[in-house]
Structure formats: structure tokens, C-alpha cells
C-alpha atoms as a PDB file:
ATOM      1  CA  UNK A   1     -48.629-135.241-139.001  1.00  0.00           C
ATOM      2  CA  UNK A   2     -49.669-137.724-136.611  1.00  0.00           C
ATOM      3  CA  UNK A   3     -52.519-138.121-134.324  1.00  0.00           C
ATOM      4  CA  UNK A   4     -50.435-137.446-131.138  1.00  0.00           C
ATOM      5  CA  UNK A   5     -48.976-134.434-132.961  1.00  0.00           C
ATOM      6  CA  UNK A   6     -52.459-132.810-133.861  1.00  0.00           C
ATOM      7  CA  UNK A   7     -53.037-132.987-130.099  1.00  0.00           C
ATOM      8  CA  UNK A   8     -49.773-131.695-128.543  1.00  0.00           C
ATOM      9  CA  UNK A   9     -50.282-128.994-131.270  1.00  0.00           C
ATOM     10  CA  UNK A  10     -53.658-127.952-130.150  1.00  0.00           C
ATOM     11  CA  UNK A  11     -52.775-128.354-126.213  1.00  0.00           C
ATOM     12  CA  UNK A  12     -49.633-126.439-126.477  1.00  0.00           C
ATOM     13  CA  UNK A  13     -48.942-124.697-129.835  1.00  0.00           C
ATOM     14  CA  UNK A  14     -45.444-123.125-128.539  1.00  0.00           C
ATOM     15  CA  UNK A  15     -43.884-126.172-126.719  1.00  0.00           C
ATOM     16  CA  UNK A  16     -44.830-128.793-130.128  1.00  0.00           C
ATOM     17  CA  UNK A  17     -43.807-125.587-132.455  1.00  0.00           C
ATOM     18  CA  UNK A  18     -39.948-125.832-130.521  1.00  0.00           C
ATOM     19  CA  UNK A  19     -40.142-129.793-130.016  1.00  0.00           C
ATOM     20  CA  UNK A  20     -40.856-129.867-133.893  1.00  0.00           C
ATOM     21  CA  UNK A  21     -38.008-127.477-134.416  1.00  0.00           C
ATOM     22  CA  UNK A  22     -35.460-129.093-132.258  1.00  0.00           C
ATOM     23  CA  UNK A  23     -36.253-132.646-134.404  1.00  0.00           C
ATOM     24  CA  UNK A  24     -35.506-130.575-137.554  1.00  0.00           C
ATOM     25  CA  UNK A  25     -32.079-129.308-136.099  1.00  0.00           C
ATOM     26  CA  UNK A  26     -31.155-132.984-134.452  1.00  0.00           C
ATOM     27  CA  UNK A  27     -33.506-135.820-135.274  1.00  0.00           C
ATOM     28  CA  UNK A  28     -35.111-137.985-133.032  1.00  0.00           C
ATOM     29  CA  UNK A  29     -32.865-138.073-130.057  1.00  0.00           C
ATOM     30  CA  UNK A  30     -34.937-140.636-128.127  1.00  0.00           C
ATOM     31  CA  UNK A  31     -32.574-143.204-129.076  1.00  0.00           C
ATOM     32  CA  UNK A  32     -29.738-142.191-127.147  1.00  0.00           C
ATOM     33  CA  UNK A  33     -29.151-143.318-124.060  1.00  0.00           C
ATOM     34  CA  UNK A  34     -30.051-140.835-120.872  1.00  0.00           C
ATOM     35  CA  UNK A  35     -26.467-140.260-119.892  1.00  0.00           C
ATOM     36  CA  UNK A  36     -25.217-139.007-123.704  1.00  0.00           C
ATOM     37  CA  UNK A  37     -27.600-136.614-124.370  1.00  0.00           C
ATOM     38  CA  UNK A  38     -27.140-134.862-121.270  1.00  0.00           C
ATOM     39  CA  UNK A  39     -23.315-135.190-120.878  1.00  0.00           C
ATOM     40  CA  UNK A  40     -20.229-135.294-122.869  1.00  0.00           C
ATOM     41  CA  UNK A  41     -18.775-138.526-123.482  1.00  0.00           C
ATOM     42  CA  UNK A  42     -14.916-139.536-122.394  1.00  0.00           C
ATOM     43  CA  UNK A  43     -12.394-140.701-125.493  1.00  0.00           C
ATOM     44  CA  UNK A  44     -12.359-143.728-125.936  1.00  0.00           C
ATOM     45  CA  UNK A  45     -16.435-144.442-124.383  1.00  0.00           C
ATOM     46  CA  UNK A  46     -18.251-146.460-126.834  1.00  0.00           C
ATOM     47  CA  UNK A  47     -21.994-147.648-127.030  1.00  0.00           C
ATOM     48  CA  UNK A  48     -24.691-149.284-129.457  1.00  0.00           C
ATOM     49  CA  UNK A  49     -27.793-148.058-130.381  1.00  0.00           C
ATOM     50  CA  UNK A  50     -31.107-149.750-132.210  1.00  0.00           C
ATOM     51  CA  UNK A  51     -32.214-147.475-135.170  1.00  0.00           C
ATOM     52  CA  UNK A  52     -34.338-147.473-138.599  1.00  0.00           C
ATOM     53  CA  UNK A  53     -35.078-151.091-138.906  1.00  0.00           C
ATOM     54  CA  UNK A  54     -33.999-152.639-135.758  1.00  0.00           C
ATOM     55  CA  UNK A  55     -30.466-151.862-136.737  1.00  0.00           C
ATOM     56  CA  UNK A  56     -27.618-151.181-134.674  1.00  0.00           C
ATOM     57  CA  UNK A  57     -25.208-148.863-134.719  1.00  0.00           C
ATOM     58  CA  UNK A  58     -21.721-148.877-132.753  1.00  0.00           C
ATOM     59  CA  UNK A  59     -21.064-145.430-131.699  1.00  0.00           C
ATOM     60  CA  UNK A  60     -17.379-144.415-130.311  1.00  0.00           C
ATOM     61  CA  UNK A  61     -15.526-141.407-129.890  1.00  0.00           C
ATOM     62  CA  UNK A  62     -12.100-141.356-130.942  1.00  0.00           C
ATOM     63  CA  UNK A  63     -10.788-137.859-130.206  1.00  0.00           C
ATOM     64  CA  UNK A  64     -12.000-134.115-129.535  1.00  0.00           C
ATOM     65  CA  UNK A  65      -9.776-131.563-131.371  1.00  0.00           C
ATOM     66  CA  UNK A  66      -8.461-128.146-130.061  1.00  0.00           C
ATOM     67  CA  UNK A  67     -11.021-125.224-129.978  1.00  0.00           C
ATOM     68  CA  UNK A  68     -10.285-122.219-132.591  1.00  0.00           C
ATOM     69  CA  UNK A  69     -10.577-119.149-133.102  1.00  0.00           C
ATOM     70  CA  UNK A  70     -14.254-118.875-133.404  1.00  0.00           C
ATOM     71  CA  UNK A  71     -15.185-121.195-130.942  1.00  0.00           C
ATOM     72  CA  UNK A  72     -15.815-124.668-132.399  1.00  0.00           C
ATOM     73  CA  UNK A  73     -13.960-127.965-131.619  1.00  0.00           C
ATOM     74  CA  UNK A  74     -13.496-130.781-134.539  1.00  0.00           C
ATOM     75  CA  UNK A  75     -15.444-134.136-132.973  1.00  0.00           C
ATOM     76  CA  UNK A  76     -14.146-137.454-134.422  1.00  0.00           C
ATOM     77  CA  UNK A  77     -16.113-140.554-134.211  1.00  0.00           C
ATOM     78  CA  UNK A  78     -16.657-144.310-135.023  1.00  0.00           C
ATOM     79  CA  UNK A  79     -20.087-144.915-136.447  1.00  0.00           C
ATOM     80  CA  UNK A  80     -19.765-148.769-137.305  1.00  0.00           C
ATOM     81  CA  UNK A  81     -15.780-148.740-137.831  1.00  0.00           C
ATOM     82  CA  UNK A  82     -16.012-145.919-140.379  1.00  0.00           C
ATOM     83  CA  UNK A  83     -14.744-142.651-139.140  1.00  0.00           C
ATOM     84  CA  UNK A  84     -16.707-139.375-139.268  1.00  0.00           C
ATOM     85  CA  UNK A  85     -16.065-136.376-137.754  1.00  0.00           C
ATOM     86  CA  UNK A  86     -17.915-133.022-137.375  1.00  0.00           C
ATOM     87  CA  UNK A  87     -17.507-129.529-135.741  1.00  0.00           C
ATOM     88  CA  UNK A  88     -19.270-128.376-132.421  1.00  0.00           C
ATOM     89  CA  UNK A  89     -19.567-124.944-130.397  1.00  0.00           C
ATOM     90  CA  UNK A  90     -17.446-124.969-127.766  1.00  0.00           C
ATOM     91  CA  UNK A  91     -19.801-123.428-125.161  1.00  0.00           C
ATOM     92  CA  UNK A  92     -17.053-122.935-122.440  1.00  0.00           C
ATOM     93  CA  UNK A  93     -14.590-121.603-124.192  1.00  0.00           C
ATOM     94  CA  UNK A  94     -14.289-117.646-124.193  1.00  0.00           C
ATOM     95  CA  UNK A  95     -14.059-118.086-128.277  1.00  0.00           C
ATOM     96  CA  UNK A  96     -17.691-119.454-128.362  1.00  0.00           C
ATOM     97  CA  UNK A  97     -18.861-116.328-126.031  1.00  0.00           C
ATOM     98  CA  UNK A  98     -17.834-113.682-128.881  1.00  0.00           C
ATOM     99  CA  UNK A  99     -18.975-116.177-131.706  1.00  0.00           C
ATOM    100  CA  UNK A 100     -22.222-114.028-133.174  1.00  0.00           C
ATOM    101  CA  UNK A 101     -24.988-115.878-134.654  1.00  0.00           C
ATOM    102  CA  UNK A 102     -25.567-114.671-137.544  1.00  0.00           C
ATOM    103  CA  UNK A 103     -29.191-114.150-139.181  1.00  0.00           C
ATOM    104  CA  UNK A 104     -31.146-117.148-140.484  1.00  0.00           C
ATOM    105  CA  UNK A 105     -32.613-116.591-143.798  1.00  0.00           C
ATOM    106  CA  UNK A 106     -36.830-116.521-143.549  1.00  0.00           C
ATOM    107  CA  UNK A 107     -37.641-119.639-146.622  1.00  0.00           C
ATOM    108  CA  UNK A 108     -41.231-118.134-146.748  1.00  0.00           C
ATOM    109  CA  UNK A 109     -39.255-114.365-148.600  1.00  0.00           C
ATOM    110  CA  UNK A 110     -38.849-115.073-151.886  1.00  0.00           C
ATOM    111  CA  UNK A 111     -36.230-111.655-151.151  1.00  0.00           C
ATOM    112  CA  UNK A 112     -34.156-113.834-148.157  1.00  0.00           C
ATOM    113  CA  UNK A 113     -31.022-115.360-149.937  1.00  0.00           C
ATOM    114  CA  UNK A 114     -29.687-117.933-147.560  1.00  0.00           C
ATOM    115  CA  UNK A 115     -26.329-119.804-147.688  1.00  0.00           C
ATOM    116  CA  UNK A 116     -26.457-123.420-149.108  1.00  0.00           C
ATOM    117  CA  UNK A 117     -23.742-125.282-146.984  1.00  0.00           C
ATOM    118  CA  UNK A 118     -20.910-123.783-144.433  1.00  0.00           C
ATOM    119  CA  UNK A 119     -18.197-122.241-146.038  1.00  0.00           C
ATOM    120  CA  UNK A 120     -16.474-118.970-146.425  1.00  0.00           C
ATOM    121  CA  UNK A 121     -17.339-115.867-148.795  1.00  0.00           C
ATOM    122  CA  UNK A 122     -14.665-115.248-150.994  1.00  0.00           C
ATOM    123  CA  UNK A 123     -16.385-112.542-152.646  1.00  0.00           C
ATOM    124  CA  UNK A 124     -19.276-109.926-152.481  1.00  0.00           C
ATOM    125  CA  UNK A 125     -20.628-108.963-155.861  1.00  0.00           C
ATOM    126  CA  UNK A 126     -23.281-105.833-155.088  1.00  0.00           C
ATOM    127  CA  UNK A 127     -23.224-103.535-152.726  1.00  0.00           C
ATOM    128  CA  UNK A 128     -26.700-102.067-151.258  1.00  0.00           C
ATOM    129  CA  UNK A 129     -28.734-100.426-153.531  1.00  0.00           C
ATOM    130  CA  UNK A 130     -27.724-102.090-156.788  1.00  0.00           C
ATOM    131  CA  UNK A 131     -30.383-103.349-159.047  1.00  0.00           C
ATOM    132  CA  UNK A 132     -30.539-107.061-159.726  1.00  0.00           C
ATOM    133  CA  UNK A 133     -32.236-109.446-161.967  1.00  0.00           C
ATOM    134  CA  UNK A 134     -32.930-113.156-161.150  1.00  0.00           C
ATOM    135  CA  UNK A 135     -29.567-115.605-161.704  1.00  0.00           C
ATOM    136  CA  UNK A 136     -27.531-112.470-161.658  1.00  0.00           C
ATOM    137  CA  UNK A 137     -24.787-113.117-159.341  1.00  0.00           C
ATOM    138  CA  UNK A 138     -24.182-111.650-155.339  1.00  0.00           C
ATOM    139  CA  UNK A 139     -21.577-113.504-154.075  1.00  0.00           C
ATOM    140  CA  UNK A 140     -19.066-115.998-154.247  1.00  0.00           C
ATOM    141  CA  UNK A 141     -18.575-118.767-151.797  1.00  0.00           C
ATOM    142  CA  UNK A 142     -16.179-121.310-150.998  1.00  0.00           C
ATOM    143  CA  UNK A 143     -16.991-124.786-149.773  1.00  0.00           C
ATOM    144  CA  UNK A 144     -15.841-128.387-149.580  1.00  0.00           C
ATOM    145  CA  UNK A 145     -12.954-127.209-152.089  1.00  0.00           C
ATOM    146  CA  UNK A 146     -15.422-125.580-154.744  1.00  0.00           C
ATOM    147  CA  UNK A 147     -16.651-122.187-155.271  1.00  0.00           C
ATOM    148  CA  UNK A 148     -20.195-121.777-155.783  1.00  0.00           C
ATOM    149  CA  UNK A 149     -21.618-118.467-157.114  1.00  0.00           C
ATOM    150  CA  UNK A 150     -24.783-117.215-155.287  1.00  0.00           C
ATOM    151  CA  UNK A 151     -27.182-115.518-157.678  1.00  0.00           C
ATOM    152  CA  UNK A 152     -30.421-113.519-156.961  1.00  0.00           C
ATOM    153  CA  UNK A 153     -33.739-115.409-156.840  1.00  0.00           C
ATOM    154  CA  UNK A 154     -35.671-112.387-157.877  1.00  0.00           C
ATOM    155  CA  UNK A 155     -35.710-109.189-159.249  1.00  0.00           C
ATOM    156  CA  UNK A 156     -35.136-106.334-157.429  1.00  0.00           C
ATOM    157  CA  UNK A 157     -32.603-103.946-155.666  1.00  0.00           C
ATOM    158  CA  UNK A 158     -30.164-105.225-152.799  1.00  0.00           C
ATOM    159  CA  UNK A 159     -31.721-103.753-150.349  1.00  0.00           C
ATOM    160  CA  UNK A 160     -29.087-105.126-147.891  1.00  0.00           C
ATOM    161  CA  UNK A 161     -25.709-107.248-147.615  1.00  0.00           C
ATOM    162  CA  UNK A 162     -25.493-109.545-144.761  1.00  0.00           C
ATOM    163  CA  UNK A 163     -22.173-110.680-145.058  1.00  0.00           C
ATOM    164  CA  UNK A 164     -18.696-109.344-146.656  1.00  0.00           C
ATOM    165  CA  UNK A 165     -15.462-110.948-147.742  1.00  0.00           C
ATOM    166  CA  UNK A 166     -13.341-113.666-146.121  1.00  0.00           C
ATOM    167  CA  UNK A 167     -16.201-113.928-143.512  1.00  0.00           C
ATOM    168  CA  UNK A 168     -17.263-117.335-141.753  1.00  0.00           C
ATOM    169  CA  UNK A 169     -21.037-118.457-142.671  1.00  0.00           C
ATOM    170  CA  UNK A 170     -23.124-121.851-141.685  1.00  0.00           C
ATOM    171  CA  UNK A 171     -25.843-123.189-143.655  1.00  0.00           C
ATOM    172  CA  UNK A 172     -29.068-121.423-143.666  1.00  0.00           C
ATOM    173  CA  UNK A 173     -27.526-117.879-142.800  1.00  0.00           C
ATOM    174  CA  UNK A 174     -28.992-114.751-144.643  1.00  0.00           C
ATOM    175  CA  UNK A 175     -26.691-113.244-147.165  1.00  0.00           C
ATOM    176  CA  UNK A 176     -28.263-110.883-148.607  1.00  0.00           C
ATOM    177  CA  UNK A 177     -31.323-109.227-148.811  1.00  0.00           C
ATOM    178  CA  UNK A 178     -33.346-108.179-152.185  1.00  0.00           C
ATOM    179  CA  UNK A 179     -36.428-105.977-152.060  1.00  0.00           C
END
């Protein structure tokens, strides 16, 4: 932590608490220019940035898909010629106003099992009250083309499920809950 974050914390523990949140969740957004970060750009709108280093990068967007069902809209882009795309919350769409936010799992509870990477659960294991030991599995989830079975990090008893089958989860989300 720096000197100037010491400070900020001791001045005004909330506000640095958020700012130091918000640069978790995007980075430093200082390089942007004014006029991105607080509006949407236009296909086609390009611009270049300084980063890491001194080094630029060549930002353009190439298209904005249609919105679906729960509210989020594929983003394509140019970073330096090489495409890369990405899904955003459509906040005016009246998809993204029934889109619930799920739970975040708390890292400091050993009992909090949290979702690695977006995906879908394919399968639910327990139900509440079973009795679990640690690597046993809960669920089973489907990303990037792979399963990936999500075991228990403790001992314990499922003291609640967060999610069930063929549901929608981001990274971070609680899944279950072990006592």
C-alpha cells in the first residue's frame, strides 16, 4: 500500500474501501480517455491509449451483439488488430431489470464455496442437510467446453444450496454453503 493510500484510508475509510474495490473489479481506469468511461462508444470509433511501459494500445470496437435472455449483450473489439470480445449487462434493456444478482461467496468462510469461472451448473450433488467431507463432490459445472466438479473445502453438513440445475452463475457467486 502506498503512502497516498495510507492517507485516503485514514481520511475516508469508506470512499478508499469502494475506490479499492472498484480497481479490483476494473483496473485502473485513469487511462481512458474522459469521454469512454462515461459513454458508450459508436461501431466503428477507435482510439489509442499509453499503458504498462509506455505502450500503446489501439482500441476499436467492431460490433455490439443482440441482448438475451438474461440481459447481457456480446461486445467485440480490436485490441491491437487481435479480436476479443466479452459480455456486458445491458442496463436498459427490460432483460437486465429481472437479471438477479446472485450472492458473492465471503473468501474469509472457509464454509463459502464460490464458483471458479462463469458457466452453467449441470448438476447439484447434495441437497441441504447432507454430511460432507473435504474433496467430496457438490456440484458439477460446465465452462469453456469442460466440466469441472466442485468439491467441499471442509467438513461439515450442507447447510445450504445456492444454486440448482441448468442455472446461469458468474465467477465468484456462492454455491453452496457448508457449516
Amino acid at each position: 500500500m502506498s503512502h497516498n493510500d495510507v492517507i485516503s484510508h485514514a481520511l475516508y475509510p469508506e470512499v478508499h474501501r469502494e475506490f479499492r474495490q472498484f480497481l479490483g473489479k476494473y483496473s485502473d481506469t485513469s487511462i481512458l480517455p474522459t469521454p469512454y468511461f462515461f459513454s458508450q462508444m459508436k461501431i466503428g470509433e477507435e482510439f489509442s491509449i499509453f499503458h504498462r511501459d509506455n505502450r500503446e494500445v489501439h482500441i476499436k470496437l467492431v460490433a455490439i451483439g443482440a441482448t438475451t435472455e438474461d440481459g447481457f449483450k456480446r461486445v467485440f473489439f480490436e485490441i491491437n488488430n487481435i479480436q476479443n470480445s466479452f459480455d456486458v449487462l445491458d442496463r436498459t434493456s427490460e432483460a437486465s431489470l429481472n437479471v438477479t444478482k446472485r450472492e458473492k461467496a465471503d473468501p474469509k468462510n472457509k464454509g463459502h464455496v464460490a464458483c471458479a469461472m462463469k458457466g452453467l451448473i449441470v448438476d447439484v450433488v447434495k441437497n441441504d442437510g447432507d454430511l460432507v467431507e473435504v474433496g467430496e463432490p457438490l456440484a458439477v459445472l460446465s465452462a469453456m467446453k469442460m466440466e469441472t466438479i466442485v468439491c467441499s473445502p471442509v467438513d461439515g453438513k450442507v447447510a445450504s444450496l445456492h444454486v440448482k440445475a441448468l442455472q446461469s452463475i458468474d465467477q465468484g457467486d456462492l454455491l453452496v454453503t457448508v457449516e
